[in-house]
N, C-alpha and C. Protein backbone atom coordinates (compact mmCIF):
# COMPACT_ATOMS: atom_id res chain seq x y z
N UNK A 1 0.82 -1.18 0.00
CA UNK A 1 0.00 0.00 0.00
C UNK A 1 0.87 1.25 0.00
N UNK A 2 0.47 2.22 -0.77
CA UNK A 2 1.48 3.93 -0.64
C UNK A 2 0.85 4.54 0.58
N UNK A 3 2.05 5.18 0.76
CA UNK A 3 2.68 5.88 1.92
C UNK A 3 2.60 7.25 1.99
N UNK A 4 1.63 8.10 2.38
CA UNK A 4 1.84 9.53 2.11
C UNK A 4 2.43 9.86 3.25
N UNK A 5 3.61 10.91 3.50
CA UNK A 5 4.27 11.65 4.47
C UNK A 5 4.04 13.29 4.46
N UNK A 6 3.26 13.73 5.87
CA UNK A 6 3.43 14.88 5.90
C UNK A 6 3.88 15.95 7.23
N UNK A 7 4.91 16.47 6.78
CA UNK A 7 5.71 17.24 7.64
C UNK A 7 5.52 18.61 8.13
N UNK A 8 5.04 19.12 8.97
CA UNK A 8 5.29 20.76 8.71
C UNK A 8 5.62 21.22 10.08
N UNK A 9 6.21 22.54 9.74
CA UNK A 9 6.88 22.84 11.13
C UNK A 9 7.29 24.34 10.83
N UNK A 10 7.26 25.32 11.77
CA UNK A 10 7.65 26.75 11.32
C UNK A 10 9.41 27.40 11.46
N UNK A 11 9.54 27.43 10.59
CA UNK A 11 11.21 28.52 10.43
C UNK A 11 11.00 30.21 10.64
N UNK A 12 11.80 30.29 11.13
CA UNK A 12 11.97 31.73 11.46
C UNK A 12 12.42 32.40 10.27
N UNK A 13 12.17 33.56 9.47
CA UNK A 13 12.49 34.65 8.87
C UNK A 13 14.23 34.41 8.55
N UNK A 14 15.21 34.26 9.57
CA UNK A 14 16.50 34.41 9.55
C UNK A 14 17.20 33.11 9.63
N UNK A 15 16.17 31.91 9.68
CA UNK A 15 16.56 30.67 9.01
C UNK A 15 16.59 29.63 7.96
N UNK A 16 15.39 30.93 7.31
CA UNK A 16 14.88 30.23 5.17
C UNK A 16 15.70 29.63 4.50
N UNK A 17 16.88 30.81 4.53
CA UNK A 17 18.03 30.68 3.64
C UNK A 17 18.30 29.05 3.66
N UNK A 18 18.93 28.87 4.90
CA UNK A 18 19.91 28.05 5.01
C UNK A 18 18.65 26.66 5.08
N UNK A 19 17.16 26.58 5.38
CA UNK A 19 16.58 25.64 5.22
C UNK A 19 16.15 25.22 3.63
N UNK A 20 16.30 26.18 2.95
CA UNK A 20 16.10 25.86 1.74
C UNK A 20 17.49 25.28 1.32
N UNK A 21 18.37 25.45 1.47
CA UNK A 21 19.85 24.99 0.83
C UNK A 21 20.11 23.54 1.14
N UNK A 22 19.35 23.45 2.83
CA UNK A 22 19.77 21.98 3.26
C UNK A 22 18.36 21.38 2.08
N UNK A 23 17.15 21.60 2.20
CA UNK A 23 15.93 20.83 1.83
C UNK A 23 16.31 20.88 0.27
N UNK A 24 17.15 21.30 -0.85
CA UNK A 24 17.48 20.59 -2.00
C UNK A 24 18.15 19.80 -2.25
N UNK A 25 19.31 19.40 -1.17
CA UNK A 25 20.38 18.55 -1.07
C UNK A 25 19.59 17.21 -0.24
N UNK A 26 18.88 17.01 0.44
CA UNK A 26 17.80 16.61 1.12
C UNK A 26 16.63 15.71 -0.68
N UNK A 27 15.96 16.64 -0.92
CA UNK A 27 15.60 16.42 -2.10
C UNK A 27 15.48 16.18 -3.06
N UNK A 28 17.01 16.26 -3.37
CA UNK A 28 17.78 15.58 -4.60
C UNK A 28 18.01 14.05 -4.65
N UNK A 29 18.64 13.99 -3.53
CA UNK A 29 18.92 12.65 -2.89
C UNK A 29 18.11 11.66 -2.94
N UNK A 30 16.92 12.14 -1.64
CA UNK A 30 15.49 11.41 -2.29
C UNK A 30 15.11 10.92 -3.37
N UNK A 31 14.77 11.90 -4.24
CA UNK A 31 14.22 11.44 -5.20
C UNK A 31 14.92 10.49 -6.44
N UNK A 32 15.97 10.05 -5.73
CA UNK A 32 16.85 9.27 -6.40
C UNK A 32 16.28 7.78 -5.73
N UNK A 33 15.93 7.52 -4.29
CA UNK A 33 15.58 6.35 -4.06
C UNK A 33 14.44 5.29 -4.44
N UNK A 34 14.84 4.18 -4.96
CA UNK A 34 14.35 3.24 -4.90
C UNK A 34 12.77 3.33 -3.83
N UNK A 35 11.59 3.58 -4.50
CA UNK A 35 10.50 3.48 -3.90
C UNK A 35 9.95 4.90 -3.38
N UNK A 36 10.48 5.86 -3.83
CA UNK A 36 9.84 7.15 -3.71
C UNK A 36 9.23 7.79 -4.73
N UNK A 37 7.77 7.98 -4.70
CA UNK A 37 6.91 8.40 -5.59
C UNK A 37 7.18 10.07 -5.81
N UNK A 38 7.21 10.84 -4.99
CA UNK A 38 7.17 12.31 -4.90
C UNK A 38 7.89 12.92 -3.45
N UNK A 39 8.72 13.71 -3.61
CA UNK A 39 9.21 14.33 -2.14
C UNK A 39 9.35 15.52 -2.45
N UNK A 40 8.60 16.59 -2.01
CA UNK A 40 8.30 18.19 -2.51
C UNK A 40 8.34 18.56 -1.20
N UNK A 41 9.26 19.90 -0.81
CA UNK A 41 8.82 21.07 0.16
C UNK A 41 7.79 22.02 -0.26
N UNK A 42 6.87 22.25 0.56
CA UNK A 42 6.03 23.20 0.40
C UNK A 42 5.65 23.95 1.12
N UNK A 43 5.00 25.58 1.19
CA UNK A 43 5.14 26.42 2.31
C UNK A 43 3.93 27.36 1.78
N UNK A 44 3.52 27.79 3.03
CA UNK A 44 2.66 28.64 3.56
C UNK A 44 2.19 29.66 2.58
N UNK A 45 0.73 29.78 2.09
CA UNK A 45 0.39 31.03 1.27
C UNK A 45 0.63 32.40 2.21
N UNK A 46 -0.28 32.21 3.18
CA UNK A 46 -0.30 33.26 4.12
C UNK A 46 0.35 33.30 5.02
N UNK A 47 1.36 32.00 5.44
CA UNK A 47 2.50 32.21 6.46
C UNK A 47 3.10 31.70 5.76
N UNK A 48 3.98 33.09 5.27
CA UNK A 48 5.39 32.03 4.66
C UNK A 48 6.57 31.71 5.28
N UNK A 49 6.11 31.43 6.91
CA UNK A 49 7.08 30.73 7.82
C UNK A 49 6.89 29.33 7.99
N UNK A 50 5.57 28.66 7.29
CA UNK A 50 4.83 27.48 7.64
C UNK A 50 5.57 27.03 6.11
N UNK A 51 6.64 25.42 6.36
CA UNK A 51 6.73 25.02 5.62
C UNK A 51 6.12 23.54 5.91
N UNK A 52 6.41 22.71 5.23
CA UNK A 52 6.11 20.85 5.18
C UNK A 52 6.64 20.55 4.31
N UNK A 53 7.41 19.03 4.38
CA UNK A 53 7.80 18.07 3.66
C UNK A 53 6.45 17.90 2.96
N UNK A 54 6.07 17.13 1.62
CA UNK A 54 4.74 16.18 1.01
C UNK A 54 5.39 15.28 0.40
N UNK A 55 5.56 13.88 1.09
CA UNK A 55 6.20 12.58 0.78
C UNK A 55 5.28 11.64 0.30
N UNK A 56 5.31 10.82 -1.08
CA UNK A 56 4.96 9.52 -1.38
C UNK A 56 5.75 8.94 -1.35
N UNK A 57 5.33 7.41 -1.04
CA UNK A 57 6.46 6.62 -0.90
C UNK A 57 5.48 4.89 -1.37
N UNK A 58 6.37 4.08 -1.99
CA UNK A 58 5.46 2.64 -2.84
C UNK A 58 5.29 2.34 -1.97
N UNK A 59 5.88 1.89 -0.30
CA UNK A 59 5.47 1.09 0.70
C UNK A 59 6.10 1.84 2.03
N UNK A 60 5.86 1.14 2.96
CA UNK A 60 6.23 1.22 4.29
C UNK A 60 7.67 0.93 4.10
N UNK A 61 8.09 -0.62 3.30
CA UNK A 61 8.97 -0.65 3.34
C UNK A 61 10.41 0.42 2.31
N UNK A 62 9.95 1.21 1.65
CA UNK A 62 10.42 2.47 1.68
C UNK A 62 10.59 3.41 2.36
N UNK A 63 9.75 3.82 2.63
CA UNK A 63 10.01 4.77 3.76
C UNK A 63 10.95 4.48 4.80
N UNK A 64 11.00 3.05 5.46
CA UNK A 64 11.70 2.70 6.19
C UNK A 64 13.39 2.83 5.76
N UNK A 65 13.41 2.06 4.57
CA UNK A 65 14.75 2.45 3.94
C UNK A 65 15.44 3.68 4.01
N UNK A 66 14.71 4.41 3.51
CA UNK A 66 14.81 5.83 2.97
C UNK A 66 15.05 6.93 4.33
N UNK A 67 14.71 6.31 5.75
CA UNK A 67 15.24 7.38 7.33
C UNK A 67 16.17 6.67 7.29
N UNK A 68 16.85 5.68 6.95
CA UNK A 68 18.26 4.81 7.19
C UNK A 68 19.05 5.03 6.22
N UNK A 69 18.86 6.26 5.35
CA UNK A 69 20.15 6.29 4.59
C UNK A 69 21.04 7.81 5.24
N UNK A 70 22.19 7.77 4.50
CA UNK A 70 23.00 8.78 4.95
C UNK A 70 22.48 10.01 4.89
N UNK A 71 22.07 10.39 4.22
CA UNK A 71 21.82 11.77 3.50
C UNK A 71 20.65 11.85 4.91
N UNK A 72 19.30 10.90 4.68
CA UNK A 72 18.19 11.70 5.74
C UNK A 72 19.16 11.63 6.89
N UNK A 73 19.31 10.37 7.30
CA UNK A 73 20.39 10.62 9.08
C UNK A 73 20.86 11.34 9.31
N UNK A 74 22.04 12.63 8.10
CA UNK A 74 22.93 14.17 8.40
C UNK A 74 21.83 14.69 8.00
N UNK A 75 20.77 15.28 6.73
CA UNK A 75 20.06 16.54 6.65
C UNK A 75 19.08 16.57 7.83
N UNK A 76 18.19 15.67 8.11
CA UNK A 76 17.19 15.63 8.80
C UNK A 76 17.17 16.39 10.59
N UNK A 77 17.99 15.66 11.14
CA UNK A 77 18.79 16.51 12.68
C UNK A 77 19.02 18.03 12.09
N UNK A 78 19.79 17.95 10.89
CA UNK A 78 20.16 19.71 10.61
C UNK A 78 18.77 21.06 10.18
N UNK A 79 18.04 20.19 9.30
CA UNK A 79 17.02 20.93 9.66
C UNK A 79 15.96 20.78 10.31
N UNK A 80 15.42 19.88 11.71
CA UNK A 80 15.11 20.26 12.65
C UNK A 80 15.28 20.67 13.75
N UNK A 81 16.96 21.51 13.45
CA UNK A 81 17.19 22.64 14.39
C UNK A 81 17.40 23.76 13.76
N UNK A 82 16.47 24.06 12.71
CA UNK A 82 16.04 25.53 12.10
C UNK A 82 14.50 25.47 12.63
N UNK A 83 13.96 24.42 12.93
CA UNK A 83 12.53 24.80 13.27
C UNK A 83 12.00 25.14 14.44
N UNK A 84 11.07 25.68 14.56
CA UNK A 84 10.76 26.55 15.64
C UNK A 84 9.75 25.52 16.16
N UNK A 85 10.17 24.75 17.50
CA UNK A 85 9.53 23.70 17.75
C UNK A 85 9.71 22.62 17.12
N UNK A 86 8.91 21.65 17.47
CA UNK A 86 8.80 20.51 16.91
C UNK A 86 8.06 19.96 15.43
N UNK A 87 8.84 19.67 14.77
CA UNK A 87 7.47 19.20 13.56
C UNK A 87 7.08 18.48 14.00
N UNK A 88 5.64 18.50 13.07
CA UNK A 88 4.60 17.44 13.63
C UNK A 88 4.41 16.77 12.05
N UNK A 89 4.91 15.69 12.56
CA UNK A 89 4.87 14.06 11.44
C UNK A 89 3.57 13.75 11.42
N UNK A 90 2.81 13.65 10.28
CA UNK A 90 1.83 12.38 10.27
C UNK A 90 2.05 11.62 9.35
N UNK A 91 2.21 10.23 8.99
CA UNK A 91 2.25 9.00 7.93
C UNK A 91 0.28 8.75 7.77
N UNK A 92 0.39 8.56 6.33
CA UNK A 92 -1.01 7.99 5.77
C UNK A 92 -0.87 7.42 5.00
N UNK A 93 -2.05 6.74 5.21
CA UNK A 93 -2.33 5.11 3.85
C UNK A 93 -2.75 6.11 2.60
N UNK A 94 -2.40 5.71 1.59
CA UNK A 94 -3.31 6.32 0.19
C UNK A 94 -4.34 5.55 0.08
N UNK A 95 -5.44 5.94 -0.08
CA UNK A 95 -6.24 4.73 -0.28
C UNK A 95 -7.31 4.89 -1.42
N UNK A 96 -6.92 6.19 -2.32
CA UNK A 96 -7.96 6.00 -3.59
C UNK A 96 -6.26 7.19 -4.42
């Protein structure tokens, strides 16, 4: 069954820069793996401090792969200490 991933979490004004620089190197990577349908950052109409990951993924067992490689293990820690708080993860079934 696919895997939708969604991330969001707020950056401060004086940490964009450098979250956008990590989230293409982040993104690039991705979308190179084996079992990833779509991995897009996306952000806020009216807060453009509100960003989110929007992850597909063919299975669980992708996704799983895909937090165990190098690249998420160094980007991932790095940019959730640009965010202001905690992101809040939810995983979903696709189901149409």
């Amino acid at each position: 069954r696919m895997i939708a991933v969604y991330a969001n979490f707020n950056v401060s004004d004086n940490n964009i820069s450098e979250l956008l620089d990590l989230a293409k190197d982040l993104i690039s990577e991705t979308r190179k793996e084996d079992g990833n349908i779509s991995y897009e950052l996306i952000r806020g109409i009216e807060n453009k401090n509100l960003f989110a990951f929007w992850e597909k993924w063919l299975d669980q067992e992708a996704l799983d792969r895909h937090m165990n490689t190098s690249h998420f293990k160094t980007l991932a820690p790095q940019l959730g200490e640009l965010a202001n708080g905690e992101m809040q993860i939810s995983v979903h079934e696709v189901i149409i």
